[in-house]
N, C-alpha and C. Protein backbone atom coordinates (compact mmCIF):
# COMPACT_ATOMS: atom_id res chain seq x y z
N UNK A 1 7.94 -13.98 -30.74
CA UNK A 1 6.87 -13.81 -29.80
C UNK A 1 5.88 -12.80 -30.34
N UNK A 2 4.63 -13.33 -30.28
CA UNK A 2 3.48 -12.21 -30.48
C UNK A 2 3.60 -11.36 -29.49
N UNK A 3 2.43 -10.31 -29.61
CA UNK A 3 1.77 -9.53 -28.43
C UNK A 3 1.57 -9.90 -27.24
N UNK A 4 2.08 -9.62 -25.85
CA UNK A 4 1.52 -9.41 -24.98
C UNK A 4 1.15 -9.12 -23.95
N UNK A 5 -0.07 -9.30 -23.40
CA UNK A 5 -0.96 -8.57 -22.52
C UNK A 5 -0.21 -8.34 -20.98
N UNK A 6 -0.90 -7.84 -20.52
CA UNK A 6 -0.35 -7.29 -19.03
C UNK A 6 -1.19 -6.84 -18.32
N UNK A 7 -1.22 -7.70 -17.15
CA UNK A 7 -2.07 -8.09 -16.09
C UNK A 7 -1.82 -7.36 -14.49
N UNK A 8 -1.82 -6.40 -14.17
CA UNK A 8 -1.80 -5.91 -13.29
C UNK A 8 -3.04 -6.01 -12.18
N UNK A 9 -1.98 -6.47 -10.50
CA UNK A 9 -2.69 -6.74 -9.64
C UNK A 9 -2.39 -6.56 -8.53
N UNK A 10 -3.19 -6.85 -6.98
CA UNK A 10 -2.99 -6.29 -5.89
C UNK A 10 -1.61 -7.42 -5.38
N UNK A 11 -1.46 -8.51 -5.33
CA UNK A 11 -0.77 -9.37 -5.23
C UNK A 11 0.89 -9.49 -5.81
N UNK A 12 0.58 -9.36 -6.99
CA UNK A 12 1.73 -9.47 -7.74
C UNK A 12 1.89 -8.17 -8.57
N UNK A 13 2.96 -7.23 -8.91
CA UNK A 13 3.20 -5.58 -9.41
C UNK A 13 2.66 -6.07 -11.27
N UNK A 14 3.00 -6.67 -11.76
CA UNK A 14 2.33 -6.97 -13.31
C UNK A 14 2.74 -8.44 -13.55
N UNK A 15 2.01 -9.01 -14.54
CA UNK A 15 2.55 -10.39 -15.15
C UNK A 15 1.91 -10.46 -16.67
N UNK A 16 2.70 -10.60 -17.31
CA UNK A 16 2.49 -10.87 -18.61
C UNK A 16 1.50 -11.78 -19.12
N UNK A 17 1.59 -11.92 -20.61
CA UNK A 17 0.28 -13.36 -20.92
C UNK A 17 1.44 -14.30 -21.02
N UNK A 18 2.95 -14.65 -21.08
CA UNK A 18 3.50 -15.73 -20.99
C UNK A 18 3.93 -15.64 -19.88
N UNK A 19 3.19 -15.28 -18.60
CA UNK A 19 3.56 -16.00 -17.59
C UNK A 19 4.82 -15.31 -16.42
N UNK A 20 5.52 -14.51 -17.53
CA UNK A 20 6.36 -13.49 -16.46
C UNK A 20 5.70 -12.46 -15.32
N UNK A 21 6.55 -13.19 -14.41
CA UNK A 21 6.17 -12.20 -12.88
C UNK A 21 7.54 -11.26 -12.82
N UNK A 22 6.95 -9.54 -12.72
CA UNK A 22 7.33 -8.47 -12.35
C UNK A 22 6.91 -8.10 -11.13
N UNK A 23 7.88 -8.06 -10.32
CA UNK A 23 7.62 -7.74 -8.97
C UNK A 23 7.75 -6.39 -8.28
N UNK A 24 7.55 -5.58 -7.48
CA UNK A 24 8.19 -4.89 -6.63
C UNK A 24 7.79 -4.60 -5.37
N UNK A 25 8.59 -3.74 -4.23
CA UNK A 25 8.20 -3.63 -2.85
C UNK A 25 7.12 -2.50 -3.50
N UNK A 26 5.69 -3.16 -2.79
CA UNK A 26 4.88 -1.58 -2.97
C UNK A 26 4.89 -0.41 -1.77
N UNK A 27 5.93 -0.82 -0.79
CA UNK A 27 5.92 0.14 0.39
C UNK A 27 7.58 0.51 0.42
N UNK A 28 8.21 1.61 0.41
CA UNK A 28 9.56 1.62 0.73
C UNK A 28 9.62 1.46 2.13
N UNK A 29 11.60 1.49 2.89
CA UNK A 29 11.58 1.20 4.11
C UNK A 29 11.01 2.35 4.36
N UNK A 30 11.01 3.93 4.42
CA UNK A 30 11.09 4.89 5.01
C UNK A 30 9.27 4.60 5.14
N UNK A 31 8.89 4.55 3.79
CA UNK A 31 7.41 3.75 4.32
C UNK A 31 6.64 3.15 5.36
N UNK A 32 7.47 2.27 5.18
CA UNK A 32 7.16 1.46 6.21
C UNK A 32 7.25 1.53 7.61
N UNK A 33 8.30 2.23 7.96
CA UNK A 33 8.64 2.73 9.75
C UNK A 33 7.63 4.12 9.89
N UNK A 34 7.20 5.05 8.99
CA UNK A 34 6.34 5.49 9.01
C UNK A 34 4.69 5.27 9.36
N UNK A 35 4.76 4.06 8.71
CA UNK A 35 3.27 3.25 8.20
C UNK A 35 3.04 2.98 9.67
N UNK A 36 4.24 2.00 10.18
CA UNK A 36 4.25 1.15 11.92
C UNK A 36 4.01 2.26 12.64
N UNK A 37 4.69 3.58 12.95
CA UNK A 37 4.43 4.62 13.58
C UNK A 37 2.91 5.49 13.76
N UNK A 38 2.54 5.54 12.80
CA UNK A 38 1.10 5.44 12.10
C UNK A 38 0.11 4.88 12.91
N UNK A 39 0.48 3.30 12.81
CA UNK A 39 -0.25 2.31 13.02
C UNK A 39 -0.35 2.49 14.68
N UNK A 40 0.61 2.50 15.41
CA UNK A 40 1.05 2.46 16.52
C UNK A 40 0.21 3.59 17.33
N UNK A 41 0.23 4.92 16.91
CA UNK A 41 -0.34 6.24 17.19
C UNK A 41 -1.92 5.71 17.19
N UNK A 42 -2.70 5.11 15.83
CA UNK A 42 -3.97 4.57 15.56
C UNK A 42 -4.44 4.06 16.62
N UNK A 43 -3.60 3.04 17.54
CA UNK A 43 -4.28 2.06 17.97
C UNK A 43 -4.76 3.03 19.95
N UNK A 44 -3.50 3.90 19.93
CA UNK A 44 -3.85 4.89 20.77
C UNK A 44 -5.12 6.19 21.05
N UNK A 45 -5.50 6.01 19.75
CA UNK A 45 -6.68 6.89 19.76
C UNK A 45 -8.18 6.75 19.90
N UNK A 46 -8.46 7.37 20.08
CA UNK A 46 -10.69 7.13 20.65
C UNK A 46 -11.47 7.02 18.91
N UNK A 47 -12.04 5.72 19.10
CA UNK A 47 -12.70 5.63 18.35
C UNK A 47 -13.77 7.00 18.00
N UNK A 48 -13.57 7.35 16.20
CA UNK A 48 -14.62 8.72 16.24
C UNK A 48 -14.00 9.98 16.32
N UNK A 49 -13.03 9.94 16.73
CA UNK A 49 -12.22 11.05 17.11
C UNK A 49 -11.48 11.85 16.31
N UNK A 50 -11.40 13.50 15.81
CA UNK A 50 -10.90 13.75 14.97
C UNK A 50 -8.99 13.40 14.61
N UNK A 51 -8.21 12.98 15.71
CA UNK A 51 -6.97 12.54 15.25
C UNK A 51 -6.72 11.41 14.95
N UNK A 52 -7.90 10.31 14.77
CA UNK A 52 -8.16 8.99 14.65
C UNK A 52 -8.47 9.57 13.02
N UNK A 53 -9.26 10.13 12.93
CA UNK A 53 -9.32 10.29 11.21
C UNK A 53 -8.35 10.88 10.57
N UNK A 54 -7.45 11.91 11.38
CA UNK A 54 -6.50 12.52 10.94
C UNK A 54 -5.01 11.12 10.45
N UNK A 55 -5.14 10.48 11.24
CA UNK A 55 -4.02 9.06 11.48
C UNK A 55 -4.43 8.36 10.47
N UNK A 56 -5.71 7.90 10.20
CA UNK A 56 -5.87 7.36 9.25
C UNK A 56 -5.39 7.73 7.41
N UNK A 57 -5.72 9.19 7.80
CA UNK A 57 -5.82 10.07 6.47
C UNK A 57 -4.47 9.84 6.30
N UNK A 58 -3.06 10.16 7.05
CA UNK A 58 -1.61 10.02 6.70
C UNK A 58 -1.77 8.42 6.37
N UNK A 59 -2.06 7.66 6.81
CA UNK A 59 -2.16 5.86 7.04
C UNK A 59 -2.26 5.59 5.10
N UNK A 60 -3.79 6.89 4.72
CA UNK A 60 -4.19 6.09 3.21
C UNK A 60 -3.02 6.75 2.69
N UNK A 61 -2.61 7.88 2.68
CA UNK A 61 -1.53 8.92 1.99
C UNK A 61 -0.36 7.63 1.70
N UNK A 62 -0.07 6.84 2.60
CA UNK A 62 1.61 6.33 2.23
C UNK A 62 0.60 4.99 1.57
N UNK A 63 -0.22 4.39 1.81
CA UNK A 63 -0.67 3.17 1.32
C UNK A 63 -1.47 3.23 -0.15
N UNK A 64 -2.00 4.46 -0.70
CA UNK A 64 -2.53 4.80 -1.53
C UNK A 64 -4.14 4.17 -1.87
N UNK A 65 -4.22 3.88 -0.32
CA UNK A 65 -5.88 3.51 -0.81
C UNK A 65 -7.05 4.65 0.03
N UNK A 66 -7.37 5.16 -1.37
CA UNK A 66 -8.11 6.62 -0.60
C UNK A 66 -9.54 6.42 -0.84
């Protein structure tokens, strides 16, 4: 086998140029019951509001989109 490349994406964790899919969970559980808790608190709050940005800010922290 030659060289190769590696394709990293939002969908799939990497895939090679022959075609191998590398996978993984991008959220752990502890993540995740966090994330729902999060989410849950979010939907309770006033649009604009400083604990609505604060919820969010923990929300990007575990999801990593800042």
């Amino acid at each position: 086998m030659g060289k190769e490349s590696l394709d990293r994406g939002a969908k799939t964790a990497a895939v090679t140029s022959d075609r191998k899919f590398f996978d993984r969970p991008f959220i752990t559980v502890g993540e995740a019951v966090c994330c729902r808790r999060l989410q849950q608190q979010l939907a309770r709050t006033k649009k604009g509001s400083l604990d609505r940005r604060r919820t969010l800010a923990a929300m990007n922290e575990i999801t990593g989109r800042r």
